[in-house]
Protein backbone atom coordinates (compact mmCIF):
# COMPACT_ATOMS: atom_id res chain seq x y z
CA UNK A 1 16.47 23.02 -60.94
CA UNK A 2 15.29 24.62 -64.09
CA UNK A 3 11.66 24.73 -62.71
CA UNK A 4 13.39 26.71 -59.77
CA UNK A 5 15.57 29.12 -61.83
CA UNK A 6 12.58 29.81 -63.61
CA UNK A 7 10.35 30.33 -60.60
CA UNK A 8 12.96 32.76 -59.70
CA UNK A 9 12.38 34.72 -62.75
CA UNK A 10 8.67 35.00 -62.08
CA UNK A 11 8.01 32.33 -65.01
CA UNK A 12 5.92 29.04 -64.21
CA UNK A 13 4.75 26.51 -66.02
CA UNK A 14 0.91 25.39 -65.75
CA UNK A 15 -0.90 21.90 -66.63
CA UNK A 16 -0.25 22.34 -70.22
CA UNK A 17 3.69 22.75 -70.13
CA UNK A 18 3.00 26.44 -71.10
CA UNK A 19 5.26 28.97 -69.59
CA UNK A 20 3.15 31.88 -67.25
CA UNK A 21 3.96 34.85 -65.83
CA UNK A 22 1.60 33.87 -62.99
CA UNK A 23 2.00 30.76 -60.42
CA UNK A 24 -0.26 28.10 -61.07
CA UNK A 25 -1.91 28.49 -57.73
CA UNK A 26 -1.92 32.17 -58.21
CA UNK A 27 -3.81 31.98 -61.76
CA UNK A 28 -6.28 29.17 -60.72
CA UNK A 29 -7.03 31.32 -57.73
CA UNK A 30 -7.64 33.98 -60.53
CA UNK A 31 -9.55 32.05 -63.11
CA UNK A 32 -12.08 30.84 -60.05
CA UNK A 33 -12.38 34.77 -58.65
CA UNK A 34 -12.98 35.26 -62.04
CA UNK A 35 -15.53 32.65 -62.41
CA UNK A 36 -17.35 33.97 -59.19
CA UNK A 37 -17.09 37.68 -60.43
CA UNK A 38 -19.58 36.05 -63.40
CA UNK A 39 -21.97 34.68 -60.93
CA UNK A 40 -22.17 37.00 -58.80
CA UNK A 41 -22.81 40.03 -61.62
CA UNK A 42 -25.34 37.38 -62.98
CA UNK A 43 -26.98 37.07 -59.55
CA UNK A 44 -26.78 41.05 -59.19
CA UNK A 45 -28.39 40.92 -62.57
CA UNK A 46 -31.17 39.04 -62.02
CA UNK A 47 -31.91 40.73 -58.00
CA UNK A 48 -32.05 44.02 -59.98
CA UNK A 49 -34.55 42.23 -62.41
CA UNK A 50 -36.72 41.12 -59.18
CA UNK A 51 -36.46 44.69 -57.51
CA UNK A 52 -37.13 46.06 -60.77
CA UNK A 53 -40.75 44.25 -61.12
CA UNK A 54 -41.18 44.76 -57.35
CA UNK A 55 -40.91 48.29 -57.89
CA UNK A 56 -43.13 48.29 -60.76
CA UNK A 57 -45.57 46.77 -58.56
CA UNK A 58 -45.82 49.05 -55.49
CA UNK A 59 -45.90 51.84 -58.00
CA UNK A 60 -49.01 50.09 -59.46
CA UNK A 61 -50.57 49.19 -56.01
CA UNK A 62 -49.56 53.21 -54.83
CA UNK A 63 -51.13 54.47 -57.51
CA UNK A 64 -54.29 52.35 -57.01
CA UNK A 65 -54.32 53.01 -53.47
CA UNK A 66 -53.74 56.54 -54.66
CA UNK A 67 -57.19 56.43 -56.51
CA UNK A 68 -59.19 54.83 -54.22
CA UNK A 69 -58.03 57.38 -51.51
CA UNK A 70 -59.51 59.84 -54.14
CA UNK A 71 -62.32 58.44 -54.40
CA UNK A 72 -62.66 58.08 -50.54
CA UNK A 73 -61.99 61.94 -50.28
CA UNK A 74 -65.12 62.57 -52.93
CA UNK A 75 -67.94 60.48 -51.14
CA UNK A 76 -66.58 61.86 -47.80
CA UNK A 77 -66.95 65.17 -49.34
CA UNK A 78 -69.97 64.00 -51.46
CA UNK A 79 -71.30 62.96 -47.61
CA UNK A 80 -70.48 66.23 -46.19
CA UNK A 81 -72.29 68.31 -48.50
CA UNK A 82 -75.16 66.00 -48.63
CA UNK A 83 -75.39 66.46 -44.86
CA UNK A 84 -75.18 70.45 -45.25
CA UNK A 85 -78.30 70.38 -47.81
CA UNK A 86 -80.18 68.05 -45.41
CA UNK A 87 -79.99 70.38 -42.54
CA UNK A 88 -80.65 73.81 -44.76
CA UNK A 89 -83.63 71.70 -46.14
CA UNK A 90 -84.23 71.17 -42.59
CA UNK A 91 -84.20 75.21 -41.60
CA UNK A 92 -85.95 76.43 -45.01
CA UNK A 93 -89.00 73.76 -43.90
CA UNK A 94 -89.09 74.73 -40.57
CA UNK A 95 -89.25 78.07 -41.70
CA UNK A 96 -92.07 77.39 -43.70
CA UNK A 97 -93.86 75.97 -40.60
CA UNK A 98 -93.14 78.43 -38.73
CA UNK A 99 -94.58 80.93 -41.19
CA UNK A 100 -97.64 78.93 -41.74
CA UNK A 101 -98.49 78.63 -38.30
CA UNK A 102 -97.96 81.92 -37.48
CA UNK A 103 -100.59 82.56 -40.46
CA UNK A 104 -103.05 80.04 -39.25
CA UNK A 105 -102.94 82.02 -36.01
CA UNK A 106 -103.72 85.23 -37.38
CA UNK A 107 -106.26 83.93 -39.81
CA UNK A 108 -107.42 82.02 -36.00
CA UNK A 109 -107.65 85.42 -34.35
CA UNK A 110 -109.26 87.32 -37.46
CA UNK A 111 -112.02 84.57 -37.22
CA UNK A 112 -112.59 84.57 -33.92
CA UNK A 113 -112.35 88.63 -33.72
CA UNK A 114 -115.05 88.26 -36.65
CA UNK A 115 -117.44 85.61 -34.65
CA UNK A 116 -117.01 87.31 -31.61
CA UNK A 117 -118.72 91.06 -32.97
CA UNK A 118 -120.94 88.41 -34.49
CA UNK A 119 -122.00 86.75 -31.23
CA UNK A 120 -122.09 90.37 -29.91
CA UNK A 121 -124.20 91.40 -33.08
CA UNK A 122 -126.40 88.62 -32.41
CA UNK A 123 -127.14 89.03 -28.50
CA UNK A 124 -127.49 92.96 -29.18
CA UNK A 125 -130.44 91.69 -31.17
CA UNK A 126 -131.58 89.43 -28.82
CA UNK A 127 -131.62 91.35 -26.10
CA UNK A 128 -133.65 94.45 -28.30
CA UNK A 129 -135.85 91.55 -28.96
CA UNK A 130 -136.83 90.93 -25.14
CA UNK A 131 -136.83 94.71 -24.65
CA UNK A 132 -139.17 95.51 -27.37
CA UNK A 133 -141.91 92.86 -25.96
């Protein structure tokens, strides 16, 4: 009756034979929320530890990626201008040829201009030859 008079007055006793504010049921229900609130901060804890170094990882791998793209970008470039050079290396020679042959031809036709009054020269004499016997 005394337990009940009491329970009425929002006093309980717990497995000690102290008096609580709280039922029994009530502050064991409590003390193991309590007891999970732990863990579960702990396990919070130690996911933000793991996302923490996973981060830190794809920010390393990013930035390496980052680099390499880099350097991709540079022999791509690199590529591009060594392909420009080729083909004005390309032009300038066949320039050059083209300049050279067209001098070969005119140094051709100067010859040939020059063999031909030669040949002329020469059958002029011959032919003053057979007139004069």
């Amino acid at each position: 009756m005394a337990d009940e008079a009491l329970a009425r007055a929002g006093l309980h006793f717990d497995e000690f034979n102290k008096i609580r504010v709280l039922e029994p049921e009530v502050a064991q229900q409590t003390k193991e929320l309590k007891e999970e609130c732990k863990e579960f901060v702990e396990k919070i804890g130690d996911f933000q530890k793991i996302v923490g170094t996973f981060i830190d990882m794809v920010d390393s791998v990013a930035k390496e990626v980052e680099k390499e793209k880099i350097k991709a970008l540079g022999a791509r470039n690199l590529l591009k201008s060594i392909t420009k050079q080729r083909e004005a290396q390309q032009q300038q020679l066949q320039a050059l040829i083209t300049e050279k042959k067209m001098q070969l031809e005119r140094l051709l036709r100067i010859q040939q201009d020059a063999l031909l009054k030669e040949e002329a020269s020469q059958n002029e004499f011959i032919d003053q030859l057979i007139l004069q016997k």
